[in-house]
Protein backbone atom coordinates (compact mmCIF):
# COMPACT_ATOMS: atom_id res chain seq x y z
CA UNK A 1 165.75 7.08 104.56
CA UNK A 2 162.22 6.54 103.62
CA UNK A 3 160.72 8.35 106.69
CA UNK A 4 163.17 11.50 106.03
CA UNK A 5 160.87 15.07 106.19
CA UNK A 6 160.81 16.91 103.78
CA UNK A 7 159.86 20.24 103.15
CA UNK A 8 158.76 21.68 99.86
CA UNK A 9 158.87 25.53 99.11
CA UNK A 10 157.19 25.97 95.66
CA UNK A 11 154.41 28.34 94.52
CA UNK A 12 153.43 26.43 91.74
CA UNK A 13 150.67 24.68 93.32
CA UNK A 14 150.52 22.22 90.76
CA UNK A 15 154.08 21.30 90.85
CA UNK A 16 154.47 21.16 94.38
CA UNK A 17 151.55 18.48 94.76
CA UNK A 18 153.21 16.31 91.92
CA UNK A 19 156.21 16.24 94.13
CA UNK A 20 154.51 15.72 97.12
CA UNK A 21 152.46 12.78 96.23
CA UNK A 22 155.58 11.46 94.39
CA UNK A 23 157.86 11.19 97.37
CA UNK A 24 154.78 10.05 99.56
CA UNK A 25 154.48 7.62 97.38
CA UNK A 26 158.26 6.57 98.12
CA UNK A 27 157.38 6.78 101.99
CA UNK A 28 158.75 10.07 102.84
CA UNK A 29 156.46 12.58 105.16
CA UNK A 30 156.14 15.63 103.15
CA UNK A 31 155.36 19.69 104.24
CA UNK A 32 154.49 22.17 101.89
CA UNK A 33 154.66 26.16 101.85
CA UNK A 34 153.95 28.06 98.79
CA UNK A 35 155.43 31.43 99.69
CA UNK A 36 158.80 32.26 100.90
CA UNK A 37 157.89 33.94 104.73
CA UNK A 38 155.98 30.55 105.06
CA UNK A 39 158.56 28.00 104.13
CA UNK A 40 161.20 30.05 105.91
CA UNK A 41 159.29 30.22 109.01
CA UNK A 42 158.44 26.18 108.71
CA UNK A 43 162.22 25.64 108.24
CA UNK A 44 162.92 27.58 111.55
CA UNK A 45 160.56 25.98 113.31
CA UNK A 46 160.42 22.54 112.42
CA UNK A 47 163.11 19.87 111.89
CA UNK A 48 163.70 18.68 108.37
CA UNK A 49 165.71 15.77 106.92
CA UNK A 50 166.07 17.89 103.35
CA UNK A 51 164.85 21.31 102.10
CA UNK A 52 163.42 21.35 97.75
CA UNK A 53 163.11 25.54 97.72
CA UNK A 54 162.19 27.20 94.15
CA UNK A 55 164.24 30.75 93.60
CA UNK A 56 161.17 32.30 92.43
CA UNK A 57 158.63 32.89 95.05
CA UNK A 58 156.51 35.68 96.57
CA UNK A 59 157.07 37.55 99.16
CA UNK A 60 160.35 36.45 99.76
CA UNK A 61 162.39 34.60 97.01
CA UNK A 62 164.52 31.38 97.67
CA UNK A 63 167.67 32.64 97.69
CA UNK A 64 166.84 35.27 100.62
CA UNK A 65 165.24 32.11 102.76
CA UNK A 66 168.28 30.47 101.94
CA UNK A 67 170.55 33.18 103.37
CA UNK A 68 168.17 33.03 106.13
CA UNK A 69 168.35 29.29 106.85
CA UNK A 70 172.22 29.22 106.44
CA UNK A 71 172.30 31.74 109.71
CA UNK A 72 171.24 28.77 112.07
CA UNK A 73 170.73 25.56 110.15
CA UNK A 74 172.28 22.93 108.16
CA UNK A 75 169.63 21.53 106.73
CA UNK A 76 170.34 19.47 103.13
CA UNK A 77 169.05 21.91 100.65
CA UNK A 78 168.15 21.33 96.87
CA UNK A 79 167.57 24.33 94.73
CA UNK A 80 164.89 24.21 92.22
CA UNK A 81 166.01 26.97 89.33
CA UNK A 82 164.65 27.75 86.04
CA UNK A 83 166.34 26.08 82.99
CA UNK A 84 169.88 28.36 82.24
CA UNK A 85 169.82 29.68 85.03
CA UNK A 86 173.65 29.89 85.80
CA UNK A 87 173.76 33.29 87.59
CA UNK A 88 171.16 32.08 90.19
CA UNK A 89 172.52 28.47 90.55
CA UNK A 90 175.98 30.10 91.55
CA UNK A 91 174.49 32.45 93.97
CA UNK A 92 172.62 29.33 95.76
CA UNK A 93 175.64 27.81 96.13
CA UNK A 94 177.46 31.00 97.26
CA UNK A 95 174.83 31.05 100.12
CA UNK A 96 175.46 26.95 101.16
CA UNK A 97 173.19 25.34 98.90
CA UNK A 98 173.98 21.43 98.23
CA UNK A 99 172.53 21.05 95.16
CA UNK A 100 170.28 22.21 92.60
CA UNK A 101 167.63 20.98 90.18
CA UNK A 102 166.60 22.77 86.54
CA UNK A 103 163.13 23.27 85.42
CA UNK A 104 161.45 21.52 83.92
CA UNK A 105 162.74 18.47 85.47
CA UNK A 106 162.39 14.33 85.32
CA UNK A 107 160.95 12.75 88.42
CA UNK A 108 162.89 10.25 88.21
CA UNK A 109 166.24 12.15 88.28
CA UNK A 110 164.72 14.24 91.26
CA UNK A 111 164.33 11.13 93.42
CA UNK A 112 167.73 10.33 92.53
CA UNK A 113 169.23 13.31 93.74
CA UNK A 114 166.91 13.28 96.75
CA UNK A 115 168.28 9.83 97.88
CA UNK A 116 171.56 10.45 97.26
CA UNK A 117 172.01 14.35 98.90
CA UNK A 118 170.26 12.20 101.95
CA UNK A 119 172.43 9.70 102.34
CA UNK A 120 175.16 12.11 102.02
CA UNK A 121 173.85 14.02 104.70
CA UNK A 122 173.18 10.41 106.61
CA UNK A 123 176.76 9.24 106.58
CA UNK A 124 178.36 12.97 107.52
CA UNK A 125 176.23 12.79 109.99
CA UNK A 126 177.01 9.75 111.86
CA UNK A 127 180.48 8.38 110.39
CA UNK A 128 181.13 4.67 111.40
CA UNK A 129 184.46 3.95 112.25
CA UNK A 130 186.22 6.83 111.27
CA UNK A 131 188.26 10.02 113.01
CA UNK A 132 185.79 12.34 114.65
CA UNK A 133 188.40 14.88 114.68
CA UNK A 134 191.12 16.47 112.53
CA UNK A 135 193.38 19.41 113.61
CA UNK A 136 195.61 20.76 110.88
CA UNK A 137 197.55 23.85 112.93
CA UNK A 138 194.51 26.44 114.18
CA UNK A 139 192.24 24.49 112.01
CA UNK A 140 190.07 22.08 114.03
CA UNK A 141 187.22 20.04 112.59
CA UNK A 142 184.72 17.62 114.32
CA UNK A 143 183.16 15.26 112.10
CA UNK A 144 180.37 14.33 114.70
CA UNK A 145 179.21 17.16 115.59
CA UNK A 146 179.99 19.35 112.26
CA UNK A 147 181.77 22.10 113.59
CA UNK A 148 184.74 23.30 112.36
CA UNK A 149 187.07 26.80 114.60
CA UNK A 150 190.03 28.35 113.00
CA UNK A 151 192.47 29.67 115.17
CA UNK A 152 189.38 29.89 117.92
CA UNK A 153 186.62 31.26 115.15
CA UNK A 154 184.24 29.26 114.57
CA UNK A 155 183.72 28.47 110.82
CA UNK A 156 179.64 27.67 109.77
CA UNK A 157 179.77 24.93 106.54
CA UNK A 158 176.87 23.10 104.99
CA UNK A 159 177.03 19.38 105.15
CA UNK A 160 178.74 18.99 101.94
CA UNK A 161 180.81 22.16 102.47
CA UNK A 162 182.11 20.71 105.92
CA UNK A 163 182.79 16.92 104.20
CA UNK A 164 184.66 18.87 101.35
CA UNK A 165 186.74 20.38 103.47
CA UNK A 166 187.23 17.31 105.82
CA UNK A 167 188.38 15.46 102.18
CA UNK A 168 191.38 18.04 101.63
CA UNK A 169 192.78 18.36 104.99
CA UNK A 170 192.58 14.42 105.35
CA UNK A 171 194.78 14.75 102.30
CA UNK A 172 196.73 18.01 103.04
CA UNK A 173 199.58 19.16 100.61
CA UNK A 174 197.89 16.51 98.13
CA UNK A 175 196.32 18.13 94.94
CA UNK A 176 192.97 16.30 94.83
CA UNK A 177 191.40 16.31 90.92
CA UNK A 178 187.70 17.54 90.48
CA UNK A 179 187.17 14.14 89.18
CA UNK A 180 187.69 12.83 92.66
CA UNK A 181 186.01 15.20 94.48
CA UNK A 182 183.01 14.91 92.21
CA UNK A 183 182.45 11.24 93.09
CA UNK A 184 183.82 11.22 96.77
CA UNK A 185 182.25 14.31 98.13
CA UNK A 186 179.26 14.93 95.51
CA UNK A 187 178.81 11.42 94.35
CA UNK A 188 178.55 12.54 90.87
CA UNK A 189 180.48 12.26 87.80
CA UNK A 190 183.02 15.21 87.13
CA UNK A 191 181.42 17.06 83.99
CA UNK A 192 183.15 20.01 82.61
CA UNK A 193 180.39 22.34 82.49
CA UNK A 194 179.17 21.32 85.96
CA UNK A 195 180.38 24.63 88.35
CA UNK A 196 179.01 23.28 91.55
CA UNK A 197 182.45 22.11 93.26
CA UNK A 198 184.15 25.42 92.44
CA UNK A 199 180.52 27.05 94.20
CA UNK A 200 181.56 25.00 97.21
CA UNK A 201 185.35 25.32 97.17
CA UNK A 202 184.71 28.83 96.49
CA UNK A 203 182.69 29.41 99.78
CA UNK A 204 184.61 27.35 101.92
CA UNK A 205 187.87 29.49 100.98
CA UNK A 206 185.80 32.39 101.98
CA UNK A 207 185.03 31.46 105.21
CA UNK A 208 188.19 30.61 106.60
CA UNK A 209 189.77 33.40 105.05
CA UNK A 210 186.93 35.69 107.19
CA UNK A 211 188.25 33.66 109.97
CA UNK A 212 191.74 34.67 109.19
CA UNK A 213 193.51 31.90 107.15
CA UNK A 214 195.57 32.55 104.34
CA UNK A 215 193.73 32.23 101.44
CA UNK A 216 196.80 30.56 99.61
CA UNK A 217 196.33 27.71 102.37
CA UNK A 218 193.37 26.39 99.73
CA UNK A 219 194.37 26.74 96.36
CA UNK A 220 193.29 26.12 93.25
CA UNK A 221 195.78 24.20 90.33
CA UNK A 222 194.31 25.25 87.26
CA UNK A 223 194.14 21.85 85.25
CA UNK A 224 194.85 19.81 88.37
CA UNK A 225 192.44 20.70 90.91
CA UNK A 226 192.65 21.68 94.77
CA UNK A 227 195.07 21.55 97.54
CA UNK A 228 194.90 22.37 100.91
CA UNK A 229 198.54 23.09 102.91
């Protein structure tokens, strides 16, 4: 994990070398872009373990390069928002972001969330001794290679959009609680006024319903949690 890449998109010059020499400092190789045409153009081009991209930045803001990336890559991506945020935190996750991070913000709790969104996106991507493939009628996942066709469409999911949905239809017409899915899929603790896993569920209804599903096939038990049947 230590020699992940990791690319930085933050025009605070300040903060973005804090972060930078912090996760140097942990071993990781770092790249950094200070403008929004610039980081979306390095995350193109170049191969990244994770993404850190602020919302606010010039000439393109963080939620457009994330629209952007989503179109060809599934890069691990960690928003970096301002404090209350909520409105721009669910539209990150709307457009496949994995997670996100408040300003201002402890260190310490960043490289937390760094390791653990990487070795989330470690383990989807190479799962030992476990099914490669599930087919639930026209829905077909692969687990190795992260692609997912519904009745021949195929279906684009972030990493921890794709395990989510691998979770549910490993336990079809089972009603899986938030608390679950919090630690299983997000490896977090369920908190009430965390939105994030109805962001993901959310998306992931929406794109197999573009694909043609049903969109009672994935619903929601108000109280309970989520089913897929």
């Amino acid at each position: 994990m230590s020699a992940a890449r990791i690319l930085i998109i933050e025009d605070d010059i300040t903060l973005s070398d804090q972060v930078a020499r912090l996760l140097k400092e942990k071993g990781f190789t770092t790249t950094q872009c200070l403008d929004g045409q610039k980081g979306l153009l390095a995350a193109l081009q170049e191969s990244f373990d994770l993404i850190l991209l602020d919302i606010l930045l010039p000439s393109l803001n963080g939620l457009a390069v994330l629209n952007q990336i989503r179109k060809v890559k599934h890069t691990p991506v960690m928003m970096i928002t301002a404090s209350g945020a909520e409105q721009e935190r669910i539209e990150g996750y709307r457009k496949g972001a994995d997670d996100y991070l408040p300003k201002p913000f402890n260190f310490t709790e960043m490289m937390l969330r760094i390791e653990a969104l990487l070795r989330r996106s470690q383990r989807d991507a190479i799962p030992p001794k476990q099914a490669s493939q599930l087919i639930i009628d026209e829905l077909q996942l692969n687990r190795i290679k992260q692609d997912v066709r519904f009745s021949g469409h195929d279906v684009e999911l972030t990493p921890i959009q794709f395990k989510l949905l691998w979770v549910l239809l490993e336990n079809h017409h089972e009603v899986m609680t938030k608390a679950f899915l919090y630690q299983s899929v997000l490896n977090r603790p369920f908190s009430r006024y965390d939105r994030s896993l109805d962001m993901h569920i959310s998306r992931v209804r929406k794109k197999l319903v573009e694909a043609g599903m049903p969109p009672e096939r994935l619903s929601t038990l108000h109280g309970k949690g989520y089913r897929f049947s």
